[in-house]
C-alpha atoms as a PDB file:
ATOM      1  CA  UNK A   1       0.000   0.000   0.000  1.00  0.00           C
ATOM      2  CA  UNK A   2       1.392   3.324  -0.836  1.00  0.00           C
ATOM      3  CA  UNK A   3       2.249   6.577   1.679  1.00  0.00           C
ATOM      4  CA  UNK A   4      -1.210   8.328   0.343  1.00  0.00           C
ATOM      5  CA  UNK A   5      -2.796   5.212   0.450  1.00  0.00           C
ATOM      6  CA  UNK A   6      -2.273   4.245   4.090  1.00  0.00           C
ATOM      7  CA  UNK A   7      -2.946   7.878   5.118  1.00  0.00           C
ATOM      8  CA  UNK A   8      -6.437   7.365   3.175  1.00  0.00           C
ATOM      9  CA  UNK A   9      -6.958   4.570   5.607  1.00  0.00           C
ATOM     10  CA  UNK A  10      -5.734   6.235   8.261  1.00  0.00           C
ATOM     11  CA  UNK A  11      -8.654   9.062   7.901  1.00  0.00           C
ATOM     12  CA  UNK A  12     -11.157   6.620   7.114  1.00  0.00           C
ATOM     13  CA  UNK A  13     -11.008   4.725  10.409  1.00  0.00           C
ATOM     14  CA  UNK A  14     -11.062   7.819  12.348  1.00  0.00           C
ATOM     15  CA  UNK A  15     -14.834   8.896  12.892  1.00  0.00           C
ATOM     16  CA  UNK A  16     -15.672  12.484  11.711  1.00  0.00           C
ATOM     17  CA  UNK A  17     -16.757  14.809  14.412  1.00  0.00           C
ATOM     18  CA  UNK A  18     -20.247  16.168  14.917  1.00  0.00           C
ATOM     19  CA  UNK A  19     -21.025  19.815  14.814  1.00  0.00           C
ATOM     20  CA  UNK A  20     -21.531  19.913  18.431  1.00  0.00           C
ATOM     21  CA  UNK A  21     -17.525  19.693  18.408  1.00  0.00           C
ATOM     22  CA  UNK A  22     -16.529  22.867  16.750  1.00  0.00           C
ATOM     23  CA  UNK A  23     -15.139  25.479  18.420  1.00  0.00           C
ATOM     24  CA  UNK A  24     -14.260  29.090  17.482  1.00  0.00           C
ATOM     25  CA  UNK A  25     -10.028  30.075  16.774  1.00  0.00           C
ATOM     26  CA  UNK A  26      -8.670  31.634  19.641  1.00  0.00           C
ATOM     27  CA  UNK A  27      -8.902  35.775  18.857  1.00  0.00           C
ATOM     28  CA  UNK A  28      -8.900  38.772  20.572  1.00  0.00           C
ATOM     29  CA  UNK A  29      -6.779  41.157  22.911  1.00  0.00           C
ATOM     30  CA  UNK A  30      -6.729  39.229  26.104  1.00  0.00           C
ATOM     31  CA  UNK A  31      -5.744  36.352  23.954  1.00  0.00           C
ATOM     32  CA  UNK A  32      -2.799  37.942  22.782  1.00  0.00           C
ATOM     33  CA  UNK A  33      -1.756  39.221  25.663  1.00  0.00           C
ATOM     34  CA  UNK A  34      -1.429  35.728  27.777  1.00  0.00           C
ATOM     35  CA  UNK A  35      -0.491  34.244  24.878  1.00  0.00           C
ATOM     36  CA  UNK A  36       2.396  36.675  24.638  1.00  0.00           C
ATOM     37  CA  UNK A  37       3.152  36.596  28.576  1.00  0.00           C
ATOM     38  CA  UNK A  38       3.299  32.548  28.681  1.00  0.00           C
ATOM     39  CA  UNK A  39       5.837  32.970  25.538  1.00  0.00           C
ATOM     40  CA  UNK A  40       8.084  35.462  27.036  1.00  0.00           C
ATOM     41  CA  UNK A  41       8.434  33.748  30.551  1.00  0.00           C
ATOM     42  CA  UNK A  42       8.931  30.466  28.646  1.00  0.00           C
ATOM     43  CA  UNK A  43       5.912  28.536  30.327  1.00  0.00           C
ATOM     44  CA  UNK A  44       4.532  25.191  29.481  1.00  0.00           C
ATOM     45  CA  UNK A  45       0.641  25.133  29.719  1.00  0.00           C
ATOM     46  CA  UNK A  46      -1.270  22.250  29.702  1.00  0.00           C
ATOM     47  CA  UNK A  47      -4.043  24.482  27.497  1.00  0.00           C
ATOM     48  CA  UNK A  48      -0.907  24.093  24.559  1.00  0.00           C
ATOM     49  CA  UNK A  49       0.304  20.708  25.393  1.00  0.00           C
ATOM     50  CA  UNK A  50      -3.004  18.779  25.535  1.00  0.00           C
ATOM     51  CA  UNK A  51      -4.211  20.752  23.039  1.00  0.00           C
ATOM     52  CA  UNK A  52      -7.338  21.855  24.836  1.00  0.00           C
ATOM     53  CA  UNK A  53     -10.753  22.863  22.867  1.00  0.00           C
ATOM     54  CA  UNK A  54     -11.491  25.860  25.252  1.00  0.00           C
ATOM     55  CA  UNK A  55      -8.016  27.346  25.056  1.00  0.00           C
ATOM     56  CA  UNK A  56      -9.245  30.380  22.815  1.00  0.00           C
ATOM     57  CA  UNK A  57     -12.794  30.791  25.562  1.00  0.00           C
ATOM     58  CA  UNK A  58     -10.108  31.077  28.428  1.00  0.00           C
ATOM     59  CA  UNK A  59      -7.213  32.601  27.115  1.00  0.00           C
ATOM     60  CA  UNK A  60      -9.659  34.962  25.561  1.00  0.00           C
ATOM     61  CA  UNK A  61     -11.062  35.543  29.479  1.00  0.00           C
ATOM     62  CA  UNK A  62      -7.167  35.778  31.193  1.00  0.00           C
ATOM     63  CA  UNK A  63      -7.229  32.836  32.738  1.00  0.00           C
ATOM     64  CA  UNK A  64      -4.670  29.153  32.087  1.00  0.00           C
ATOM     65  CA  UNK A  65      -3.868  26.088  33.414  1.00  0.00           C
ATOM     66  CA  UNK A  66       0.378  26.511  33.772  1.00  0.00           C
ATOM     67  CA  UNK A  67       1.985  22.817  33.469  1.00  0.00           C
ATOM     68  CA  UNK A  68       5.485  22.741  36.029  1.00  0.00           C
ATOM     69  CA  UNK A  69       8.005  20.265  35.661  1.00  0.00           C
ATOM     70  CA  UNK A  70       8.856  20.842  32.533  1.00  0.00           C
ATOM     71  CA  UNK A  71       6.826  19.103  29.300  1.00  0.00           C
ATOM     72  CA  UNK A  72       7.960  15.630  28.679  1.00  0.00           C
ATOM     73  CA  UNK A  73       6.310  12.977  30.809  1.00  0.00           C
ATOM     74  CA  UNK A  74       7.385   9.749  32.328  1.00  0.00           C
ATOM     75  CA  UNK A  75       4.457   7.860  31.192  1.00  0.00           C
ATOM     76  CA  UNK A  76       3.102   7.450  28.360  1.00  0.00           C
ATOM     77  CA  UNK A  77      -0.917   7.358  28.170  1.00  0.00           C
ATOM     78  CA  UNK A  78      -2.714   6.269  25.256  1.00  0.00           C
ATOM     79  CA  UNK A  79      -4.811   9.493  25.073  1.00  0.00           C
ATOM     80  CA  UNK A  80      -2.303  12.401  26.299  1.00  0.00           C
ATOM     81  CA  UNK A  81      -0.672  14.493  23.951  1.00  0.00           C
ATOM     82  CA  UNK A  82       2.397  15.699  25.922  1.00  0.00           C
ATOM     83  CA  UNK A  83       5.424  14.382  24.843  1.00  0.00           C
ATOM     84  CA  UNK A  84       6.821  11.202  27.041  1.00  0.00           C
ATOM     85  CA  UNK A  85      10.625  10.734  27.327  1.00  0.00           C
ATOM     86  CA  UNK A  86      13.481  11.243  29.482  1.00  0.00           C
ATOM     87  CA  UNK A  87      12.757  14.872  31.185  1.00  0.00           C
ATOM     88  CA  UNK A  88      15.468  17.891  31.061  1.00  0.00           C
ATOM     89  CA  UNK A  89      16.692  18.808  34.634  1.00  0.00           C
ATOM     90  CA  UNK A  90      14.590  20.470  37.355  1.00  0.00           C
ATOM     91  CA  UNK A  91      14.296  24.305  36.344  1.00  0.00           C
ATOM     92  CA  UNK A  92      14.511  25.592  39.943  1.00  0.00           C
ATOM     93  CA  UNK A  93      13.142  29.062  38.609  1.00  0.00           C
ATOM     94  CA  UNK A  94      10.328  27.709  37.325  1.00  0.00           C
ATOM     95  CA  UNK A  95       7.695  28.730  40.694  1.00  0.00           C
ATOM     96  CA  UNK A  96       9.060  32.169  40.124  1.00  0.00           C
ATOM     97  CA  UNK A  97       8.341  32.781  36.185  1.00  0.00           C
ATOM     98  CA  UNK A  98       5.150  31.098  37.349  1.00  0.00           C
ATOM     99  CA  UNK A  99       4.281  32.920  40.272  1.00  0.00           C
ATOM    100  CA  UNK A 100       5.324  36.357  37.885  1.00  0.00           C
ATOM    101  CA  UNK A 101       2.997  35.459  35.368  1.00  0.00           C
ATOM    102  CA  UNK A 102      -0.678  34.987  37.680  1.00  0.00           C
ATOM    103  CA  UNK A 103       0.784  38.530  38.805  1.00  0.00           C
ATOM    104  CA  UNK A 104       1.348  40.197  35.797  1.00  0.00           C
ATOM    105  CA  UNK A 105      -1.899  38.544  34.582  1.00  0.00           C
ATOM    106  CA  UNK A 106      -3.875  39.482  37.670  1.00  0.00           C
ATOM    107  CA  UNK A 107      -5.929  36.301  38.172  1.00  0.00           C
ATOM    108  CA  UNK A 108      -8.254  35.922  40.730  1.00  0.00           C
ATOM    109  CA  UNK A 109      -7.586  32.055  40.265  1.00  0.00           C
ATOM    110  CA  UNK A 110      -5.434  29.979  38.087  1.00  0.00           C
ATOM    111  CA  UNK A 111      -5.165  26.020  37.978  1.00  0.00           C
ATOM    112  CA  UNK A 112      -1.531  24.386  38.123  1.00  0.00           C
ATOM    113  CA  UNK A 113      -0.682  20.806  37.104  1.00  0.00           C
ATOM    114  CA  UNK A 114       2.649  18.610  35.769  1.00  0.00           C
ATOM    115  CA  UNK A 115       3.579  15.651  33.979  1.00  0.00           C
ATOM    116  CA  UNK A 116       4.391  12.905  35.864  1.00  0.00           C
ATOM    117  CA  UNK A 117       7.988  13.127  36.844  1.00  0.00           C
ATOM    118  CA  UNK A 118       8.338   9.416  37.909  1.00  0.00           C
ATOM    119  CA  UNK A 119      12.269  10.013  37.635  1.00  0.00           C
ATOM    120  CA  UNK A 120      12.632  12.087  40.616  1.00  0.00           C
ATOM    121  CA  UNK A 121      12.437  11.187  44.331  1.00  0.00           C
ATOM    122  CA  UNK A 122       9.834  13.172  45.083  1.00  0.00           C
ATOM    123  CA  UNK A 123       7.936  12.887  42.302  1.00  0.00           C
ATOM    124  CA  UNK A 124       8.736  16.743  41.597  1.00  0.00           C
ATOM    125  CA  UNK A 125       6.556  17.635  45.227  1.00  0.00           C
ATOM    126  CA  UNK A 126       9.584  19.933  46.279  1.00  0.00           C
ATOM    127  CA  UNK A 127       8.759  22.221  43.003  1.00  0.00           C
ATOM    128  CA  UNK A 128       5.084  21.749  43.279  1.00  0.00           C
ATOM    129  CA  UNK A 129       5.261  23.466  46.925  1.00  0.00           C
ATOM    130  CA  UNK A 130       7.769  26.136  45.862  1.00  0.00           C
ATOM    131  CA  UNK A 131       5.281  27.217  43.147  1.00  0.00           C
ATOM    132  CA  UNK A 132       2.297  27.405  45.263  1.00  0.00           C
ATOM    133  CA  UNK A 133       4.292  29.492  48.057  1.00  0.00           C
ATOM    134  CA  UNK A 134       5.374  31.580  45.281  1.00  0.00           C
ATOM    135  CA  UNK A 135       2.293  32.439  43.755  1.00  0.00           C
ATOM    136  CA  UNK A 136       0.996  33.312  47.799  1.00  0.00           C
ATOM    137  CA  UNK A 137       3.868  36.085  47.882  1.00  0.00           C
ATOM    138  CA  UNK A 138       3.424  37.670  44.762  1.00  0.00           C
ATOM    139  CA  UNK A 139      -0.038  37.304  44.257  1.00  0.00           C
ATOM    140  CA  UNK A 140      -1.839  36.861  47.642  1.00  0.00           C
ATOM    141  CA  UNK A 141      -5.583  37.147  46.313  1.00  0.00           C
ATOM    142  CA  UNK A 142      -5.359  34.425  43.318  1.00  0.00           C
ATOM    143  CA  UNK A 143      -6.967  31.582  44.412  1.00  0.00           C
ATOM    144  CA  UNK A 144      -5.842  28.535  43.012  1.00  0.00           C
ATOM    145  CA  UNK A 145      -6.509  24.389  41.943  1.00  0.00           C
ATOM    146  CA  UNK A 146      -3.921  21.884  41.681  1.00  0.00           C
ATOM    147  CA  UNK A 147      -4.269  19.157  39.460  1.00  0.00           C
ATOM    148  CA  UNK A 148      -1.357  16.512  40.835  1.00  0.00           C
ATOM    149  CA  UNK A 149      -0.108  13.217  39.618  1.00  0.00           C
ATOM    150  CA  UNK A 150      -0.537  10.210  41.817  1.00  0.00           C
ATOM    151  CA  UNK A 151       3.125  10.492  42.824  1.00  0.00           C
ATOM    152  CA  UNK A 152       3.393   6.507  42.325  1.00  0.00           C
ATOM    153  CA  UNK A 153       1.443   6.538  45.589  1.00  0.00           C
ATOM    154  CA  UNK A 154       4.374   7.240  47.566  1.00  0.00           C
ATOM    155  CA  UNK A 155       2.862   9.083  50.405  1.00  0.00           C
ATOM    156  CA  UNK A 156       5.253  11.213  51.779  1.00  0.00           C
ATOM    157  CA  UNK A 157       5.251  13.223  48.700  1.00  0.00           C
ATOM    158  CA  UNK A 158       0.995  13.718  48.293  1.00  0.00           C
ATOM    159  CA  UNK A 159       1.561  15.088  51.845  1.00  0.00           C
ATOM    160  CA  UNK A 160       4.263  17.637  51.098  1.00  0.00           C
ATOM    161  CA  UNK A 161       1.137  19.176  48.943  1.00  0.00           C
ATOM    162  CA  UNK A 162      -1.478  18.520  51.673  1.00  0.00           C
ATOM    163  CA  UNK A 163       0.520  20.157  53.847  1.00  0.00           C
ATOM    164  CA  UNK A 164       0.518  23.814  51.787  1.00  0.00           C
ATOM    165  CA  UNK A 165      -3.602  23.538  51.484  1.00  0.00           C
ATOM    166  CA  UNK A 166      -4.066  24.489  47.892  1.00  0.00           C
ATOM    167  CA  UNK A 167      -7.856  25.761  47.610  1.00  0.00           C
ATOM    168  CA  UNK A 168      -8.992  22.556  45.621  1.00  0.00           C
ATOM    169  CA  UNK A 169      -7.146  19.222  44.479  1.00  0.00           C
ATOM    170  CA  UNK A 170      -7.502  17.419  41.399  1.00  0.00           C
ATOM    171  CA  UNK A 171      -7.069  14.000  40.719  1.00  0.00           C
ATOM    172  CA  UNK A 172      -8.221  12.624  37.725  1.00  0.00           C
ATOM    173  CA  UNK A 173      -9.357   8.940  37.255  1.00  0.00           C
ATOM    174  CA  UNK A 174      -9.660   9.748  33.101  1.00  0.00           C
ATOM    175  CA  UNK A 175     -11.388   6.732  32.504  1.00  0.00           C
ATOM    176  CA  UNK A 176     -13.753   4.123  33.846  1.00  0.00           C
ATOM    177  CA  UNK A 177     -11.608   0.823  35.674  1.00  0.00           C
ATOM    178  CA  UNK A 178     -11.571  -1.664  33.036  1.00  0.00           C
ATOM    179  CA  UNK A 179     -10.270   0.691  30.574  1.00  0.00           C
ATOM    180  CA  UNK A 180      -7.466   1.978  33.134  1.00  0.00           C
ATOM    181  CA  UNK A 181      -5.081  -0.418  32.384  1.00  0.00           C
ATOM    182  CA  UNK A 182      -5.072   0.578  28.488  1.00  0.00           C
ATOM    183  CA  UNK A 183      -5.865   4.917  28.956  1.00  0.00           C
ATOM    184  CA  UNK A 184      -3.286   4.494  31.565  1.00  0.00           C
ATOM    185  CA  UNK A 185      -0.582   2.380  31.389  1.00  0.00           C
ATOM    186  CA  UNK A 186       1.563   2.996  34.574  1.00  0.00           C
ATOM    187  CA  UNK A 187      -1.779   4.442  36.162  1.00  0.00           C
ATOM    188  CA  UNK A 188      -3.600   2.257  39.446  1.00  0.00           C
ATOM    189  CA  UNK A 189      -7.333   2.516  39.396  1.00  0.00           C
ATOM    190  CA  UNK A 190      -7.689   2.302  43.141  1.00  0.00           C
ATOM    191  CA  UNK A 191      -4.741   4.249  43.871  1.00  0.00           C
ATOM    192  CA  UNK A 192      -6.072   6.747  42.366  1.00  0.00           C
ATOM    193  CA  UNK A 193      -9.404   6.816  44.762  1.00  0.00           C
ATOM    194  CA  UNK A 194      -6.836   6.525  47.440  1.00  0.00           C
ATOM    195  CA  UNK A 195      -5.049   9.738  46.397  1.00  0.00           C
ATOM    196  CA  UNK A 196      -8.639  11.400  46.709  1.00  0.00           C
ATOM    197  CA  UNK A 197      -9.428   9.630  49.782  1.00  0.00           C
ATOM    198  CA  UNK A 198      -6.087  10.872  51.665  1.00  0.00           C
ATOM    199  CA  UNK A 199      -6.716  14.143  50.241  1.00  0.00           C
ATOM    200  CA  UNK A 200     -10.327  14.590  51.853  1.00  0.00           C
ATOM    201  CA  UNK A 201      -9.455  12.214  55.368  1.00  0.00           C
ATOM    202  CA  UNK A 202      -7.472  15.935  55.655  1.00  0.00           C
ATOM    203  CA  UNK A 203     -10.041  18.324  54.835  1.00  0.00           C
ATOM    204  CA  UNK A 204      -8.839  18.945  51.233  1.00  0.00           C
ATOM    205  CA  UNK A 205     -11.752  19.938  48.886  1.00  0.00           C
ATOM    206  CA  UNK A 206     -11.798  17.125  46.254  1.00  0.00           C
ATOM    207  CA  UNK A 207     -12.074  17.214  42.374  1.00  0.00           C
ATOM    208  CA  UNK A 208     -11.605  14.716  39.808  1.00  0.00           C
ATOM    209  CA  UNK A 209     -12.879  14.030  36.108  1.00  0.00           C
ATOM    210  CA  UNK A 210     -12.997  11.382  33.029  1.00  0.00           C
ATOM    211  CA  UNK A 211     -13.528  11.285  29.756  1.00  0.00           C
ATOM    212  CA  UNK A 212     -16.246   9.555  27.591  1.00  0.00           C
ATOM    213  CA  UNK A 213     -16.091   7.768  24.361  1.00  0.00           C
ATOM    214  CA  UNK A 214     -13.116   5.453  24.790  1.00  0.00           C
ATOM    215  CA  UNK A 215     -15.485   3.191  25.261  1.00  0.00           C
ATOM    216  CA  UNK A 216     -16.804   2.949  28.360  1.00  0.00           C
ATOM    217  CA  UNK A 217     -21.166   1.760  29.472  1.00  0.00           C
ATOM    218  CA  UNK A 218     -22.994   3.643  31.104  1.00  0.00           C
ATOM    219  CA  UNK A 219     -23.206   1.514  33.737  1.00  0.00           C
ATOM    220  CA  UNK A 220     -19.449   1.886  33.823  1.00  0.00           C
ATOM    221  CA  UNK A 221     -19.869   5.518  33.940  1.00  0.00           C
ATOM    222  CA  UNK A 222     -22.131   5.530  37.122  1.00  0.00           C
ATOM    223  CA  UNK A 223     -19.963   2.930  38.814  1.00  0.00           C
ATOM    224  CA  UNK A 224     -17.193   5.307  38.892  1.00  0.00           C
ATOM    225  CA  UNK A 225     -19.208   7.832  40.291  1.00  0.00           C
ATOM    226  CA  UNK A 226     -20.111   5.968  42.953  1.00  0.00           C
ATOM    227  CA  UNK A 227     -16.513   5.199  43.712  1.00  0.00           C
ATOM    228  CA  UNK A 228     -15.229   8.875  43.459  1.00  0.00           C
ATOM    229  CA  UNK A 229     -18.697   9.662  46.028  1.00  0.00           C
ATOM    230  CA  UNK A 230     -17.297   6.538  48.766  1.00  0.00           C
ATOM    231  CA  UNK A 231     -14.306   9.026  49.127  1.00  0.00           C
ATOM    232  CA  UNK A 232     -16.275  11.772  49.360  1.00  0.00           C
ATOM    233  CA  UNK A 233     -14.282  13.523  46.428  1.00  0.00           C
ATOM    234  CA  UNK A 234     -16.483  17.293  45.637  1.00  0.00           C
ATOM    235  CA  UNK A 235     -16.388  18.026  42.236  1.00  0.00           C
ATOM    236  CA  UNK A 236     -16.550  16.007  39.100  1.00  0.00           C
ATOM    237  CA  UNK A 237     -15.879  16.662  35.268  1.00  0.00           C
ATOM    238  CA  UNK A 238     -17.192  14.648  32.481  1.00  0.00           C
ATOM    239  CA  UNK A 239     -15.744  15.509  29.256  1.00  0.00           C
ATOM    240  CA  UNK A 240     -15.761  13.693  25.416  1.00  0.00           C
ATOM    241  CA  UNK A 241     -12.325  12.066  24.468  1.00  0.00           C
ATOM    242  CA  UNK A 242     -10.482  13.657  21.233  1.00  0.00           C
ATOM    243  CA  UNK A 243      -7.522  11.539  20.039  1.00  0.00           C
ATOM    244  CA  UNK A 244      -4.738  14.014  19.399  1.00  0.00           C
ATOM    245  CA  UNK A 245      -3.398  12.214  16.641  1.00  0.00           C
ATOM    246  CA  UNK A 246      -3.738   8.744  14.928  1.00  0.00           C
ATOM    247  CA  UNK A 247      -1.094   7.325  17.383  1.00  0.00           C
ATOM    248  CA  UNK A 248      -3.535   8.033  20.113  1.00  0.00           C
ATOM    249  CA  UNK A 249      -6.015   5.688  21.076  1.00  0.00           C
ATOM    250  CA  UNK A 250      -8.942   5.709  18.804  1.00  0.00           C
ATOM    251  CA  UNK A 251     -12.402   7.727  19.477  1.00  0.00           C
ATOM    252  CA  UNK A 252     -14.857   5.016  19.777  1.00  0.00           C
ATOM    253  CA  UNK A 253     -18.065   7.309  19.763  1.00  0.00           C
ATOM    254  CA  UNK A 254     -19.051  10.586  20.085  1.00  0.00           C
ATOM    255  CA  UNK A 255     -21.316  11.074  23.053  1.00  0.00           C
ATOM    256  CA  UNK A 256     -24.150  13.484  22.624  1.00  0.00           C
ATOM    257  CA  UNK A 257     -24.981  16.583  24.334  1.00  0.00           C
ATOM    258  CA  UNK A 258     -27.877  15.207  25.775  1.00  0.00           C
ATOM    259  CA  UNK A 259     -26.426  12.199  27.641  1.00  0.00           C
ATOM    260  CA  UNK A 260     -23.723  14.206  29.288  1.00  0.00           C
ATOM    261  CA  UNK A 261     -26.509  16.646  30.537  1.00  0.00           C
ATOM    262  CA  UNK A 262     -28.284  13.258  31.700  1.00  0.00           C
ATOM    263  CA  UNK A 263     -24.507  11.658  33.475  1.00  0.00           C
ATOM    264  CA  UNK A 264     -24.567  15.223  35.283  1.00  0.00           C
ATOM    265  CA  UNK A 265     -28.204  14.701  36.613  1.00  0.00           C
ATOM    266  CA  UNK A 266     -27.138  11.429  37.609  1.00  0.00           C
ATOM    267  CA  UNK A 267     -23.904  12.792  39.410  1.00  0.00           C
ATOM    268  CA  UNK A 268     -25.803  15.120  41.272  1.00  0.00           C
ATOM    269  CA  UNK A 269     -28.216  12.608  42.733  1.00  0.00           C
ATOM    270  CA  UNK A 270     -25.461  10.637  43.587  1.00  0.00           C
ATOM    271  CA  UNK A 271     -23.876  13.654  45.722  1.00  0.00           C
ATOM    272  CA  UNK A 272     -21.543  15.554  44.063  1.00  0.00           C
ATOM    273  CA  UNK A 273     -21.534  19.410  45.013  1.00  0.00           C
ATOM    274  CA  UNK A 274     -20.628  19.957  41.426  1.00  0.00           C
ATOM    275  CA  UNK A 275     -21.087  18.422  38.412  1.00  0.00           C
ATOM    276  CA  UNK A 276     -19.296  20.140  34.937  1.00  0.00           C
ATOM    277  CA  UNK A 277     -20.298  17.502  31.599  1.00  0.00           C
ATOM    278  CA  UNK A 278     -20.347  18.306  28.263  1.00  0.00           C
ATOM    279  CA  UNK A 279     -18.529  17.302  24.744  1.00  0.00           C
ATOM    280  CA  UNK A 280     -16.215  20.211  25.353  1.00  0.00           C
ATOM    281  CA  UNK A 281     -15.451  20.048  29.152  1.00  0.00           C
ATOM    282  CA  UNK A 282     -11.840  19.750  30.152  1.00  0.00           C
ATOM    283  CA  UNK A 283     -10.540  19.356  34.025  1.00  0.00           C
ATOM    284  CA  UNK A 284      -9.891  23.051  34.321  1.00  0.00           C
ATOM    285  CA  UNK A 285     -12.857  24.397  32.319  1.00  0.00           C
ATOM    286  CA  UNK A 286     -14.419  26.608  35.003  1.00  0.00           C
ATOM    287  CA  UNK A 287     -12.220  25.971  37.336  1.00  0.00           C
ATOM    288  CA  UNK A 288     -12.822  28.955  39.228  1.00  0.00           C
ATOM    289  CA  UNK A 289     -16.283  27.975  40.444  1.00  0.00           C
ATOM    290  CA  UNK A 290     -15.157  24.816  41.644  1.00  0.00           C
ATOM    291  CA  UNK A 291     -14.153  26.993  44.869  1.00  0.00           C
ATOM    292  CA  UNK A 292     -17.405  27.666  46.865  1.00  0.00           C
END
């Protein structure tokens, strides 16, 4: 089969998206501006790397997710985008240029995550606490979500971020359990809930999210609700799956708008304070009302 051939293939296994999927280019002043700021203080945002749909809405509104740790991950997930690989050295002025750019971008609340850093003793803890103590001296009103790894469920390290009471954690499970072991690979199911359940057993406000279409029942769906509510976690996101490229793992269906308002009904019932679900939802997509 030839090059054009295979990439004929290629497109013809991958299902077309519905119209409920587009999403305006990211315009605009305020656009520019964090664009521009996240450029010149060399930051890696997860709104970039994961190539999120809502980038141009929150951009556009001064608001983004800022990725530490640098942007090559230890794992390798069959739905992320960010690069996996050996990562550079621990930039120790990272929580600085970080902590700069909520100041110079006055936000009343910003979301922080990582890659994995798997390499490092810590799991990279030591910069996640620097960052969060430096965005509390330069920019005292910003409130603020983290949105941490599992740290291979070494304990010491989850409590280094306990112990510097971010607003709101975020844990996310991504994916329903029997699909875990395939969305991802180095990734524990119930360690996982365990990470939530440490988090709330010390009065940490609790968040966590998955993504449909990957395909998951919905029987699936409401199981993992009802594990997320046994640990009590807060807040839950329900988003629909893109694959980022064909290497990714494969859409398997498109879930409707209507079903995702029906899973938040559900989630609701079940006990959740909040409930965000929608094609288009992403962990940090209103982020800022996650804080009540």
């Amino acid at each position: 089969m030839s090059e054009k051939n295979s990439a004929s293939a290629t497109e013809h296994k991958m299902i077309r998206k519905p119209d409920w999927l587009r999403v305006k280019l990211p315009t605009g002043k305020e656009y520019a501006q964090v664009r521009q700021i996240v450029a010149s203080h060399k930051l890696h945002t997860i709104c970039e790397s994961g190539n999120c749909p809502n980038m141009g809405e929150c951009w556009g509104a001064g608001t983004a997710t800022f990725m530490i740790l640098g942007n090559i991950c230890t794992r390798s997930c069959g739905f992320c985008n960010v690069a996996t690989g050996m990562p550079n050295p621990v930039d120790i002025h990272e929580p600085e240029r970080i902590a700069e750019s909520v100041r110079l971008m006055n936000l009343k609340h910003c979301v922080i995550t990582s890659v994995d850093r798997d390499d490092l003793k810590d799991g990279g803890a030591g910069i996640w606490v620097e960052t969060i103590n430096a965005i509390r001296k330069a920019s005292p009103q910003t409130k603020f979500e983290t949105l941490i790894p599992d740290f291979q469920g070494k304990w010491e390290n989850l409590q280094q971020i306990i112990d510097v009471k971010p607003d709101i954690v975020s844990h996310n499970l991504e994916t329903v359990r029997r699909l875990t072991k395939q969305v991802r690979i180095q990734a524990k199911y119930d360690r996982s809930l365990e990470v939530l359940k440490r988090l709330k057993a010390a009065g940490v406000k609790t968040k966590s999210g998955i993504m449909l279409g990957l395909g998951e029942t919905e029987k699936e769906i409401y199981e993992t609700m009802d594990d997320l509510r046994l640990v009590e976690c807060d807040v839950m996101t329900i988003g629909q799956y893109l694959q980022p490229s064909p290497k990714h793992l494969p859409v398997k269906e498109f879930i409707h708008p209507e079903k995702f308002e029906k899973h938040k009904q559900v989630g609701i019932e079940k006990g959740f304070r909040i409930v965000e679900s929608g094609p288009l939802i992403r962990s940090s997509y209103h982020a800022e009302k996650h804080i009540y």
